[in-house]
C-alpha atoms as a PDB file:
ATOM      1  CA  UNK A   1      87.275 102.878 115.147  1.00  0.00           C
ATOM      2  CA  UNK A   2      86.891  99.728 117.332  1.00  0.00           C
ATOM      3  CA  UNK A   3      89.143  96.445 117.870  1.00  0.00           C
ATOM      4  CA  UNK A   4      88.805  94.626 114.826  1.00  0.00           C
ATOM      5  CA  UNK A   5      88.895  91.486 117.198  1.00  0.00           C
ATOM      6  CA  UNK A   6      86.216  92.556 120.234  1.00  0.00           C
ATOM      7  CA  UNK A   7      85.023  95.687 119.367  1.00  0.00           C
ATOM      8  CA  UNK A   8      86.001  97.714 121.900  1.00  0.00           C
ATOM      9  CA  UNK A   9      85.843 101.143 121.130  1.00  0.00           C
ATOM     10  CA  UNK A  10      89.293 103.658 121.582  1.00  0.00           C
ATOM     11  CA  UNK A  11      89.670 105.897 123.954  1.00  0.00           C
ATOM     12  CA  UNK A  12      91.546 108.691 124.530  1.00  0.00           C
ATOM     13  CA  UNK A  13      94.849 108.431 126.164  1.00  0.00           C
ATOM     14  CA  UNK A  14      95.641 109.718 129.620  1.00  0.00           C
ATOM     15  CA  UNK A  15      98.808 110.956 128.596  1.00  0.00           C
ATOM     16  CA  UNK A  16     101.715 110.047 126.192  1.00  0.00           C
ATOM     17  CA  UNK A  17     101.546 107.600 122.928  1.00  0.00           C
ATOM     18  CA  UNK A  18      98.239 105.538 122.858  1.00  0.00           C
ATOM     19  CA  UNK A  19      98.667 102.106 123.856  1.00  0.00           C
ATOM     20  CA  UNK A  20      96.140 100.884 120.447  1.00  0.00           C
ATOM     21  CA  UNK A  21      98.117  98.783 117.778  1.00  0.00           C
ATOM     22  CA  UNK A  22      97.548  99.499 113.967  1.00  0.00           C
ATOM     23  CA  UNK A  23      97.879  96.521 111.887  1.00  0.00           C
ATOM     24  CA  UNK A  24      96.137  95.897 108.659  1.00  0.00           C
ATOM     25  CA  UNK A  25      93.734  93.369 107.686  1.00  0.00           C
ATOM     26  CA  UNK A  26      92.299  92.630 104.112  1.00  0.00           C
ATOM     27  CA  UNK A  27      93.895  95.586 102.871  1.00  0.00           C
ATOM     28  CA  UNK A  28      91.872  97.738 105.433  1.00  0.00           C
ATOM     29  CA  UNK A  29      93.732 100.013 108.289  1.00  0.00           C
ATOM     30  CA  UNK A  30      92.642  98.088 111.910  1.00  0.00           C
ATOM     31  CA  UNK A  31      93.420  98.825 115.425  1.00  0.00           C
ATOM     32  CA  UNK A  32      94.112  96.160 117.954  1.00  0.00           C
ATOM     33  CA  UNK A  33      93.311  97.472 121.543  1.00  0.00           C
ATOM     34  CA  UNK A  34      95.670  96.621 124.822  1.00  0.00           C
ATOM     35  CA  UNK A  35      93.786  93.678 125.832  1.00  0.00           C
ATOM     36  CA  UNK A  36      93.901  91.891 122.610  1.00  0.00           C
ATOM     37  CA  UNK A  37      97.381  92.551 122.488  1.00  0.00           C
ATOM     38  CA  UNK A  38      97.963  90.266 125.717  1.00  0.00           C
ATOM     39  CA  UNK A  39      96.807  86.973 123.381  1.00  0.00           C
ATOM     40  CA  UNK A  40      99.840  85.331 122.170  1.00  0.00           C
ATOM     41  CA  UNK A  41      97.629  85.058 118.243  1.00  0.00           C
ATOM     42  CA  UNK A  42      97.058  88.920 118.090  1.00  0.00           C
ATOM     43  CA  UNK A  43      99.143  88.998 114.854  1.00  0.00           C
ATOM     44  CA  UNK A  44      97.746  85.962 113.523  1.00  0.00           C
ATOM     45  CA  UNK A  45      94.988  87.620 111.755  1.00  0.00           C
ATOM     46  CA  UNK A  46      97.105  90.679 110.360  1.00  0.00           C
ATOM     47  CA  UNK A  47      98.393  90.712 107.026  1.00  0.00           C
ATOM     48  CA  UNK A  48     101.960  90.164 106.238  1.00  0.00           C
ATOM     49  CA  UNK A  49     104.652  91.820 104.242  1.00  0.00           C
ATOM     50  CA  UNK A  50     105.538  89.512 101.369  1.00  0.00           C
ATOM     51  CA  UNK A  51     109.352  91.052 101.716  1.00  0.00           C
ATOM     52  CA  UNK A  52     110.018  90.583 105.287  1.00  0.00           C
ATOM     53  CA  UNK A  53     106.552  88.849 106.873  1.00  0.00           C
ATOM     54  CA  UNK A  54     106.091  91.792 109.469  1.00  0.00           C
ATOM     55  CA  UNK A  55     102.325  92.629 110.245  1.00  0.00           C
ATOM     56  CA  UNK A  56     103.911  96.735 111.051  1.00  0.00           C
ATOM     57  CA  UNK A  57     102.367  97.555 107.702  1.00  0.00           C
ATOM     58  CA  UNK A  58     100.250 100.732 107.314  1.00  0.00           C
ATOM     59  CA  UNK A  59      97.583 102.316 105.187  1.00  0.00           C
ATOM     60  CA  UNK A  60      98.132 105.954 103.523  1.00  0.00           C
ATOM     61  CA  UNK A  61      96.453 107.217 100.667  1.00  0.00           C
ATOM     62  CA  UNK A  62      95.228 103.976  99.282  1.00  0.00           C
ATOM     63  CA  UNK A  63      98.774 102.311  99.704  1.00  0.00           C
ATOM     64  CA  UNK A  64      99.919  99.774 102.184  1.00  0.00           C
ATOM     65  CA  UNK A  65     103.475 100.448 103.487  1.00  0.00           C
ATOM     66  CA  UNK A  66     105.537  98.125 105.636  1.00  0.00           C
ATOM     67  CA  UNK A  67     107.180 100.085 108.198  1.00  0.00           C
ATOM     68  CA  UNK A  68     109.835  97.270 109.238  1.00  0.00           C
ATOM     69  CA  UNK A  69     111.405  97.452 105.519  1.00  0.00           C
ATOM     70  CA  UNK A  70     109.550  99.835 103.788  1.00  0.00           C
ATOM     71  CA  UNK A  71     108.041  98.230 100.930  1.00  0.00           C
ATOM     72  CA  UNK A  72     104.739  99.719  99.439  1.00  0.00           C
ATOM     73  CA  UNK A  73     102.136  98.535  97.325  1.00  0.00           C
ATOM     74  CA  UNK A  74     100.143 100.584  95.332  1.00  0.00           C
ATOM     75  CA  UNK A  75      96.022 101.227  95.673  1.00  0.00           C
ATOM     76  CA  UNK A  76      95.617  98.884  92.215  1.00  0.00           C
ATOM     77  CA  UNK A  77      97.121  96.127  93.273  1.00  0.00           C
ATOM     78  CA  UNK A  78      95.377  92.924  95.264  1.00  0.00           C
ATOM     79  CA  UNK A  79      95.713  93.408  99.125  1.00  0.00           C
ATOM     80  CA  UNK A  80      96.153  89.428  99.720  1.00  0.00           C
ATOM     81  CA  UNK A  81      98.490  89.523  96.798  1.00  0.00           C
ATOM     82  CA  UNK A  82     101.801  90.939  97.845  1.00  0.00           C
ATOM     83  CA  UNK A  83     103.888  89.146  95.135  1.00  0.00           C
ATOM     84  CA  UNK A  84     104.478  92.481  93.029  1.00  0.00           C
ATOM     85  CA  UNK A  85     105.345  95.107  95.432  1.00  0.00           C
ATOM     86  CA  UNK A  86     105.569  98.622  93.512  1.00  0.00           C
ATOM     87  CA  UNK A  87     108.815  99.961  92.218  1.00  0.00           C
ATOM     88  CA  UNK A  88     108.503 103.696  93.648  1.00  0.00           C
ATOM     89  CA  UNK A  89     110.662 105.085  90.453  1.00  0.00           C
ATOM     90  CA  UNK A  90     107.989 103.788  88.105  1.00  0.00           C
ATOM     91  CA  UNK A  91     104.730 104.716  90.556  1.00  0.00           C
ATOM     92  CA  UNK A  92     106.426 108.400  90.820  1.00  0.00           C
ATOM     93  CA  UNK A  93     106.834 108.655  86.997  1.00  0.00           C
ATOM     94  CA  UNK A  94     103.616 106.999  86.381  1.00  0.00           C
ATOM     95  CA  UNK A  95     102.196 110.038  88.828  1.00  0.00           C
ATOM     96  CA  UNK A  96     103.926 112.840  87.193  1.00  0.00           C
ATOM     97  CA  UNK A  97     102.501 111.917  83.740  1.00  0.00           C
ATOM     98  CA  UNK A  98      98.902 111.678  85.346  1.00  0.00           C
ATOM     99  CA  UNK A  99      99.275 115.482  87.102  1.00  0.00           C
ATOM    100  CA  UNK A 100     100.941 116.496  83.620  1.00  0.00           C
ATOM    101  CA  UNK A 101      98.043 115.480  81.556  1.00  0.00           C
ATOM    102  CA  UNK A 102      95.377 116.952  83.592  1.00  0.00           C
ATOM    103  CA  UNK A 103      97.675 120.109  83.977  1.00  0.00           C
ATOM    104  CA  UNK A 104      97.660 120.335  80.182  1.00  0.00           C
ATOM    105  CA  UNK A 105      93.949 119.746  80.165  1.00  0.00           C
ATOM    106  CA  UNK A 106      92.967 122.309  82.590  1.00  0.00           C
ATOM    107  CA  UNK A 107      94.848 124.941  80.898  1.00  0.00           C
ATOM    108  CA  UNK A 108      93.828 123.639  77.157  1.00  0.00           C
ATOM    109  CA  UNK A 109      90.094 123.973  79.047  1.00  0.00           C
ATOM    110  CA  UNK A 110      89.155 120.217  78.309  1.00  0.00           C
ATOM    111  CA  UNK A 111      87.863 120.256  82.367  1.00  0.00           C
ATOM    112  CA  UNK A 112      84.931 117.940  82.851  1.00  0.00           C
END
C-alpha cells in the first residue's frame, strides 16, 4: 500500500518497528510514510475521533477503533459521521443473535 499523500510505496524495514504511520482517511485504513510525517499538516487530512479528536484510529474488520480512547464504530455506520459511536454491549448482543440464528438455520437445514 502506498502514502496516501505521495505515493511512495513501503518498504521493508531494516530492522525493528516500521517507521510507516497508519491513520485513516474516509473510513479507509492509510499509511503515511517517514517523509510525509516531517510536514507539520500530516494529520490534517486524517480523520478524527469524535470522542477525543485523535487521528490514532484504526481499521479491523469493517470497524474503526480509536486507539487513544478506544471508541469504535461499527461497519454500518457513516465514516465522516462519528456522532453515534457504538455501544459494544448492544453490537456484542446484536452479534450473538446473528451467529444464533444462522446456528439454528444450519442445523434446521434452511442453508442457502
Amino acid at each position: 500500500m502506498p502514502c496516501f499523500r505521495c505515493g511512495v510505496r513501503q518498504s521493508d524495514p531494516d530492522r525493528g518497528p516500521s517507521t510507516w504511520k497508519r491513520g485513516v482517511r474516509g473510513g479507509r485504513q492509510v499509511l503515511i510514510c517517514p517523509q510525509c510525517q516531517r510536514t507539520a499538516d500530516w494529520t490534517d487530512d486524517l480523520d478524527r475521533c469524535p470522542s477525543c479528536a485523535a487521528t490514532a484510529l484504526a481499521r479491523a474488520l469493517g470497524d474503526t477503533v480509536c486507539r487513544a480512547c478506544g471508541v469504535t464504530v461499527g461497519a454500518a455506520a457513516d465514516p465522516l459521521d462519528w456522532t453515534a459511536p457504538l455501544d459494544s454491549a448492544t453490537t456484542a448482543a446484536g452479534l450473538t443473535d446473528e451467529v444464533a440464528a444462522a446456528i439454528a438455520r444450519v442445523l434446521r437445514g434452511d442453508v442457502g
